[in-house]
N, C-alpha and C. Protein backbone atom coordinates (compact mmCIF):
# COMPACT_ATOMS: atom_id res chain seq x y z
N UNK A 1 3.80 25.01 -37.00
CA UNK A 1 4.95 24.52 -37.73
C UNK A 1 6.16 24.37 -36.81
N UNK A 2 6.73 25.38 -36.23
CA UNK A 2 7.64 25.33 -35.17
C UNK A 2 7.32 23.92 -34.25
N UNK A 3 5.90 23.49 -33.63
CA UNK A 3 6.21 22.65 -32.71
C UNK A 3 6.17 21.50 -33.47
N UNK A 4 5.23 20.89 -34.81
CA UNK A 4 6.14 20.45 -35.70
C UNK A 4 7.93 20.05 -35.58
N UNK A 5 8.55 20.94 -36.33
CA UNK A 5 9.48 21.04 -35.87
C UNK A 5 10.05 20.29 -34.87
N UNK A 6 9.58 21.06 -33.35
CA UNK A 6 10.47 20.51 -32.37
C UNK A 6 10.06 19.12 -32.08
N UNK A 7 9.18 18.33 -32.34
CA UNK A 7 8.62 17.20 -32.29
C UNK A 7 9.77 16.13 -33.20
N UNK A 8 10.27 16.41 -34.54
CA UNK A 8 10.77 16.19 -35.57
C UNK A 8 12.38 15.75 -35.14
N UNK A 9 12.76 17.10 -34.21
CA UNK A 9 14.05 17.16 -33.99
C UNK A 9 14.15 16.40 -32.60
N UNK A 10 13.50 16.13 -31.59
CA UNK A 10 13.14 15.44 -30.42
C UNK A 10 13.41 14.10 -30.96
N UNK A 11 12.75 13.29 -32.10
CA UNK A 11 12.63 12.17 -32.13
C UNK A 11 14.39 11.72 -32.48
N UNK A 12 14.40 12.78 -33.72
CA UNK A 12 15.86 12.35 -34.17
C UNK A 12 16.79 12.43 -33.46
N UNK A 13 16.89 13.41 -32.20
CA UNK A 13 17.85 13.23 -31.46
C UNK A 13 17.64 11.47 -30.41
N UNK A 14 16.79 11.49 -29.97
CA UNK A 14 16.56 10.28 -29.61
C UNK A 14 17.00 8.67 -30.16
N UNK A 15 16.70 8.93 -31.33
CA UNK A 15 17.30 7.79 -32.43
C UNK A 15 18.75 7.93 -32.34
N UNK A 16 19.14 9.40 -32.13
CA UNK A 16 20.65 9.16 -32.59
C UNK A 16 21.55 8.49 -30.99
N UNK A 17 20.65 8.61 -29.63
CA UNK A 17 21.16 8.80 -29.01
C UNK A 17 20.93 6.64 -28.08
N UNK A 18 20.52 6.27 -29.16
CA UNK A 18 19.24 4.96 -29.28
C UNK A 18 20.67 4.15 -29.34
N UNK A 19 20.95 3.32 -28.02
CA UNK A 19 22.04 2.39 -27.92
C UNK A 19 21.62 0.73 -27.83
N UNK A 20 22.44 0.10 -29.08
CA UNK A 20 21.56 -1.25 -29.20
C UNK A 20 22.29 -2.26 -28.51
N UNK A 21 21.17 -3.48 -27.55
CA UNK A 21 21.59 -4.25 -26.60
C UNK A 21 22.30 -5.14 -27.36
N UNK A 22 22.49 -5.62 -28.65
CA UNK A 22 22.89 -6.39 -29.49
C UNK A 22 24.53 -6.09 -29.69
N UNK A 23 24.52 -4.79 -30.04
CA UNK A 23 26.08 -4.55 -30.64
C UNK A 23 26.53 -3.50 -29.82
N UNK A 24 26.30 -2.72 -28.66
CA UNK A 24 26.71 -1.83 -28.19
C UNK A 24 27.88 -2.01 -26.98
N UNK A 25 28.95 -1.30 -26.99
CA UNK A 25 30.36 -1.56 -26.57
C UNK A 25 29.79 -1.56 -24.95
N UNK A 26 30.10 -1.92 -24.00
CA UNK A 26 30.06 -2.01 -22.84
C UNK A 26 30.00 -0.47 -22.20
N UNK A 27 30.74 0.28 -22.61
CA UNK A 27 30.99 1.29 -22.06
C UNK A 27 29.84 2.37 -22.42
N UNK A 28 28.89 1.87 -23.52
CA UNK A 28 28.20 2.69 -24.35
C UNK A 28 26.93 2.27 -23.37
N UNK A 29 26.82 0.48 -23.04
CA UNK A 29 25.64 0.39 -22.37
C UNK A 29 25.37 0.99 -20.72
N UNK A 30 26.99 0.90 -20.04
CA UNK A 30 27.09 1.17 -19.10
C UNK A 30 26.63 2.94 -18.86
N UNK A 31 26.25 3.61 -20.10
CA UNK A 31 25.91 5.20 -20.28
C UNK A 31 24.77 5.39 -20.05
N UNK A 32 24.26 4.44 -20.47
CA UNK A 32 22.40 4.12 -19.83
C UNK A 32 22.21 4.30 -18.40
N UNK A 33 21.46 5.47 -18.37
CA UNK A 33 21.27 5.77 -16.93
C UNK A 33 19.97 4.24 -16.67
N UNK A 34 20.38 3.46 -15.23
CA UNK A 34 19.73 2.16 -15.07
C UNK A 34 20.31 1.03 -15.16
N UNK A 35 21.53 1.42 -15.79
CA UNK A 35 22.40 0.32 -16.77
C UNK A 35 24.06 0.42 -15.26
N UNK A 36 24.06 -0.55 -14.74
CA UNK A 36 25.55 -0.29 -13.80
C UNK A 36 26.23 -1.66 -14.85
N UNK A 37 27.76 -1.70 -13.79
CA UNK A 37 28.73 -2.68 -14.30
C UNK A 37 28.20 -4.00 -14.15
N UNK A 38 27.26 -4.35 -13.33
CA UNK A 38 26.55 -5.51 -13.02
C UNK A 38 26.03 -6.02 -14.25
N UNK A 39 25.08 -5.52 -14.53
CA UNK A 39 23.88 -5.12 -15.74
C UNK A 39 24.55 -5.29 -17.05
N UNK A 40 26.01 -4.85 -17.10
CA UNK A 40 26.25 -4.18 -18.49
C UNK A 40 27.29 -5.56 -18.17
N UNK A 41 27.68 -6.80 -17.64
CA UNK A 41 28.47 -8.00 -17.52
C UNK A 41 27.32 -8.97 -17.93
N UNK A 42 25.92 -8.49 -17.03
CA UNK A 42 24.34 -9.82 -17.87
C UNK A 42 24.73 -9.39 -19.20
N UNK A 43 24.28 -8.56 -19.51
CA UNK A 43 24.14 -8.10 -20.83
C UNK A 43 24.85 -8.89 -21.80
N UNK A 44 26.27 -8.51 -21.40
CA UNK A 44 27.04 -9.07 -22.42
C UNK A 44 27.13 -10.81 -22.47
N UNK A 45 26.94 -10.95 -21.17
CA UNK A 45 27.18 -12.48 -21.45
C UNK A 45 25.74 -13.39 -22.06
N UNK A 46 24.78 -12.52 -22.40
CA UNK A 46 23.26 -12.95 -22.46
C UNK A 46 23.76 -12.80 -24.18
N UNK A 47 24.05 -11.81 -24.63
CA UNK A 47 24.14 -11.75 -26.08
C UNK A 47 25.35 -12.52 -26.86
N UNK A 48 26.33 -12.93 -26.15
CA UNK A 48 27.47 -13.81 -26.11
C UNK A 48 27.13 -15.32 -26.80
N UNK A 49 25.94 -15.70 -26.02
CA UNK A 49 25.32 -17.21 -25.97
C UNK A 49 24.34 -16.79 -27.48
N UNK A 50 23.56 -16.07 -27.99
CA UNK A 50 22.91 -15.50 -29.48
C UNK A 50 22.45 -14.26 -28.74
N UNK A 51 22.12 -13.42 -30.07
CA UNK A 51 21.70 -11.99 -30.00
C UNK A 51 20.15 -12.10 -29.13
N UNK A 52 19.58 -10.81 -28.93
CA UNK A 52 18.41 -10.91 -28.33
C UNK A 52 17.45 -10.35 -29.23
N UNK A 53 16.46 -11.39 -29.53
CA UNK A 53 15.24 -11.46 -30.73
C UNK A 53 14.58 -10.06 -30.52
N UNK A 54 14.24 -10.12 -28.90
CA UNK A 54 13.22 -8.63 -28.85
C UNK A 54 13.33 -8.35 -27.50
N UNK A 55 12.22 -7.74 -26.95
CA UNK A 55 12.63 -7.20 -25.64
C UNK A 55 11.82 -8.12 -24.88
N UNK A 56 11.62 -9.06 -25.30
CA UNK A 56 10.86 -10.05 -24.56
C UNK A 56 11.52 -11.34 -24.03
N UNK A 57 12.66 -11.16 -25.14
CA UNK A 57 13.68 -12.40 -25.13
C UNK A 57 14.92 -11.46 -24.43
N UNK A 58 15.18 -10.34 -24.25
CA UNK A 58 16.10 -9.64 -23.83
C UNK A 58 15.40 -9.56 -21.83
N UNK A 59 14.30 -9.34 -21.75
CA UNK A 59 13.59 -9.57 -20.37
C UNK A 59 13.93 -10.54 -19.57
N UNK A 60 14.08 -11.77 -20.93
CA UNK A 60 13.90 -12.95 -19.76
C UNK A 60 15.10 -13.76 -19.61
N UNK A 61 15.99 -13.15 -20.56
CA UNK A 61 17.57 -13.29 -20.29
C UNK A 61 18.39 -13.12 -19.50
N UNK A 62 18.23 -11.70 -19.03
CA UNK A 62 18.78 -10.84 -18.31
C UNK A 62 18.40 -10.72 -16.69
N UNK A 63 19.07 -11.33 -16.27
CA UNK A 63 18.70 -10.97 -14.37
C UNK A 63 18.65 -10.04 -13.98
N UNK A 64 17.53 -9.26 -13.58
CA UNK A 64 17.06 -8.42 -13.01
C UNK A 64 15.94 -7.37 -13.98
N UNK A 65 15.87 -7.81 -14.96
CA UNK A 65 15.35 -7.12 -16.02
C UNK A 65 13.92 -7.44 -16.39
N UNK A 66 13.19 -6.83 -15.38
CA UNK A 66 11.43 -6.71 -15.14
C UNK A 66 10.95 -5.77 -16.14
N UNK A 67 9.94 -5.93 -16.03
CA UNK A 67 8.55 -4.97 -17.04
C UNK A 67 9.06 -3.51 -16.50
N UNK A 68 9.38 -3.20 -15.44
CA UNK A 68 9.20 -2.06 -15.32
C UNK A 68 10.92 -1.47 -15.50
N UNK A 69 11.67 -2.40 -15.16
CA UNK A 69 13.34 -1.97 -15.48
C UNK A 69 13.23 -1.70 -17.44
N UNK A 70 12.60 -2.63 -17.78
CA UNK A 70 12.58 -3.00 -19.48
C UNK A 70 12.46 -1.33 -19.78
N UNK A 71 10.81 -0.95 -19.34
CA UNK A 71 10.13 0.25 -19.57
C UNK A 71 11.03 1.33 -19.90
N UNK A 72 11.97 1.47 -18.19
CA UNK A 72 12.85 2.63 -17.86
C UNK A 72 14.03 2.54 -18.75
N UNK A 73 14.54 1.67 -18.87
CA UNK A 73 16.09 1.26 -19.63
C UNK A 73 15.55 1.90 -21.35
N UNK A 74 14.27 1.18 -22.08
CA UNK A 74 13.91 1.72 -23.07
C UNK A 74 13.48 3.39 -23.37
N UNK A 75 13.05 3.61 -22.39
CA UNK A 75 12.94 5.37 -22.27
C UNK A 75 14.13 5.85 -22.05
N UNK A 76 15.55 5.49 -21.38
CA UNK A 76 16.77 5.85 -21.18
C UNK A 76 17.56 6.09 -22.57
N UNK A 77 16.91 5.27 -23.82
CA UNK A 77 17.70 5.06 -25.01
C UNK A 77 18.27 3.68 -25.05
N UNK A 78 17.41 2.72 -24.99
CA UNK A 78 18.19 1.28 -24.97
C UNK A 78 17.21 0.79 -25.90
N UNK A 79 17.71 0.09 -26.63
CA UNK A 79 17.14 -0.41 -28.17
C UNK A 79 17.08 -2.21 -27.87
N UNK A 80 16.71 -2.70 -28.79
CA UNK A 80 16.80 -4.47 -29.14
C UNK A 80 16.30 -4.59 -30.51
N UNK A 81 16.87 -5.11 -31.23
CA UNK A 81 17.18 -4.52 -32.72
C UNK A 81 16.45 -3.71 -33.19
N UNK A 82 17.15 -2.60 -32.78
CA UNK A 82 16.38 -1.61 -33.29
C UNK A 82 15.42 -0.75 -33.04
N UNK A 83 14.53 -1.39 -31.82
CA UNK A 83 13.26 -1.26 -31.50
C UNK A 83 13.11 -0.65 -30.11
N UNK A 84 12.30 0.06 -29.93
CA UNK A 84 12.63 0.50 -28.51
C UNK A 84 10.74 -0.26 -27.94
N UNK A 85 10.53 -0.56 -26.39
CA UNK A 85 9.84 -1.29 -25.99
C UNK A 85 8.49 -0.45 -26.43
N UNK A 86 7.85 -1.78 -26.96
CA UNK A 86 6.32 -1.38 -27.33
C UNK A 86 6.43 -0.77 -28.74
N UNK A 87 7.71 -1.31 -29.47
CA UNK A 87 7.45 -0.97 -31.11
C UNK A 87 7.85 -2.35 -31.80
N UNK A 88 7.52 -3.57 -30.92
CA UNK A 88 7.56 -4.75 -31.67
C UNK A 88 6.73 -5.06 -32.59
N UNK A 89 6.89 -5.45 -33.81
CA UNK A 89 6.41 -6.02 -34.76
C UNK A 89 5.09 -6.61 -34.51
N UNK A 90 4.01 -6.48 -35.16
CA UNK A 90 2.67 -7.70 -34.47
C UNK A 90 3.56 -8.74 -34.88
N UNK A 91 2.75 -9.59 -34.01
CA UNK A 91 2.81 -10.59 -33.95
C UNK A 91 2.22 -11.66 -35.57
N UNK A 92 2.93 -12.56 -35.69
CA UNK A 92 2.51 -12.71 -37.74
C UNK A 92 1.29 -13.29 -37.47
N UNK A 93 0.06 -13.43 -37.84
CA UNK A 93 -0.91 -13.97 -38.32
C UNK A 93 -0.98 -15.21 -38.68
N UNK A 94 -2.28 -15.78 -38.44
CA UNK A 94 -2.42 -17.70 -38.68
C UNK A 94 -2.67 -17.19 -39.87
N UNK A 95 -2.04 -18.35 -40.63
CA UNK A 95 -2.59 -18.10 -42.04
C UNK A 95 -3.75 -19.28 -41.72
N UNK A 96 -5.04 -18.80 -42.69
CA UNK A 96 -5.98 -19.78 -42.76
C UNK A 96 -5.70 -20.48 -43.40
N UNK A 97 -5.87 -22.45 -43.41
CA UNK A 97 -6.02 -23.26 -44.75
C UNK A 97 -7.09 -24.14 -44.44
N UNK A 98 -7.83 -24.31 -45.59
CA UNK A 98 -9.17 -25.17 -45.34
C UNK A 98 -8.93 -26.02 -44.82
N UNK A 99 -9.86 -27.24 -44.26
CA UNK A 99 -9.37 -28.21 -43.61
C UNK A 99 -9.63 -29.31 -45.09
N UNK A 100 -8.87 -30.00 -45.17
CA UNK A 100 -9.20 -31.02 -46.36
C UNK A 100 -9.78 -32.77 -45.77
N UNK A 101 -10.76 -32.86 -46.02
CA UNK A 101 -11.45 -34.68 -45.09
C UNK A 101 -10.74 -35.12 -45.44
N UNK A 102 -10.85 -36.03 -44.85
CA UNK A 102 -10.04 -37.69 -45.31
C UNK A 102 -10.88 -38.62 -45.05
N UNK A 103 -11.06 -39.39 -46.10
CA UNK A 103 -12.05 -40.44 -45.91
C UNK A 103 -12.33 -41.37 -44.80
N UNK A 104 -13.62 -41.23 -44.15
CA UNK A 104 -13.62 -42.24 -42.73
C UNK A 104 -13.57 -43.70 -43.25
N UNK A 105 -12.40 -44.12 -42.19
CA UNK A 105 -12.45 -45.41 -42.05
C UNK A 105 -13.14 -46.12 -41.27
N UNK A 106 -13.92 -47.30 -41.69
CA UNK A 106 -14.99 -48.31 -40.81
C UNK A 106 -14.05 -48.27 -39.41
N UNK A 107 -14.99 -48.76 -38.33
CA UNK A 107 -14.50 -48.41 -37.27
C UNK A 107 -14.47 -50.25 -36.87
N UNK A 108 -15.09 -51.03 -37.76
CA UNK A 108 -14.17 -52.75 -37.59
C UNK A 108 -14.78 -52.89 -38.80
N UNK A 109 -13.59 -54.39 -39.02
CA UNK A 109 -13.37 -54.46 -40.34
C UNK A 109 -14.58 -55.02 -41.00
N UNK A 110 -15.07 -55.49 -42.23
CA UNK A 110 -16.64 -55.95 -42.60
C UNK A 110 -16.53 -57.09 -42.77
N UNK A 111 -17.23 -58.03 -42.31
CA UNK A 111 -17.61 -58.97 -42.34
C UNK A 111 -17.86 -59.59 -44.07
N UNK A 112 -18.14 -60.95 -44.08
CA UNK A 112 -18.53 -61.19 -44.98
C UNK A 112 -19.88 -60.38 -45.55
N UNK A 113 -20.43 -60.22 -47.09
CA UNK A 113 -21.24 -59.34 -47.17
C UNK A 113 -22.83 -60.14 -46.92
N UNK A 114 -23.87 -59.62 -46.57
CA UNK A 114 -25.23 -59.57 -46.10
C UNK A 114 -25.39 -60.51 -47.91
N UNK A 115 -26.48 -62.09 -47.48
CA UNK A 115 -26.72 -61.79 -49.18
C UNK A 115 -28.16 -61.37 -49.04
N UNK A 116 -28.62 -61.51 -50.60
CA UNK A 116 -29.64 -60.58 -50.70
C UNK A 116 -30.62 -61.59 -50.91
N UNK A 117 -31.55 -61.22 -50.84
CA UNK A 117 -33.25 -62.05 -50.44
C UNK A 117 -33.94 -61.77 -52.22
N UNK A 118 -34.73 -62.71 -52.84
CA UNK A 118 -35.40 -62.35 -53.88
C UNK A 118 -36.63 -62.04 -53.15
C-alpha cells in the first residue's frame, strides 16, 4: 500500500510540475532543465505562427528539437497539449466503407446492331 502510495504521489507531483509548450510563460519554459534562452525564443515564435498539434508537430517546428532532445525535454516536465511524449492519442482508424460498382461502360461505342438470321 505505501509504495502504492508513493507511485500515486510521484505521478501527481509530476503533473503538477508538467509545463505546456502551448501556453507556458517564457520564463516557466526557460525552467526546463534542456530548455536555454535560445530554445525558449524557437519556442515562442513556433507557437506564435499556431499552437503545436503534438510532439511531432512541436519536433519539426522547433530547431534543434530531435527524438532524443523531444525524449529529454518531455522527461524534464514539458508537455504539448497536455501530453507528455509517447502519450499521443492512436492514431484514428480507416473507417471501412464498401466499395459500391458502377456500371461498366463499353470501352467503344456500338455499332449499328448485328441483325438476326431466321
Amino acid at each position: 500500500m505505501t509504495a502504492l502510495c508513493a507511485v500515486v504521489l510521484a505521478l501527481a507531483s509530476a503533473q503538477a510540475h508538467a509545463v505546456e509548450a502551448n501556453r507556458a510563460a517564457p520564463a516557466d519554459l526557460d525552467a526546463i532543465k534542456g530548455i536555454g534562452p535560445v530554445m525558449v525564443e524557437r519556442i515562442v515564435a513556433a507557437r506564435q505562427q499556431r499552437p503545436f498539434a503534438d510532439w511531432r508537430d512541436f519536433s519539426s517546428r522547433v530547431r534543434g528539437v530531435g527524438p532524443a532532445t523531444a525524449t529529454r525535454l518531455s522527461a524534464n516536465g514539458l508537455t504539448v497539449n497536455g501530453r507528455r511524449l509517447g502519450q499521443e492519442p492512436p492514431p484514428t482508424p480507416i473507417q471501412w466503407q464498401p466499395m459500391v460498382p458502377r456500371p461498366l461502360e463499353p470501352a467503344h461505342s456500338p455499332g449499328p446492331a448485328p441483325k438476326a438470321h431466321n
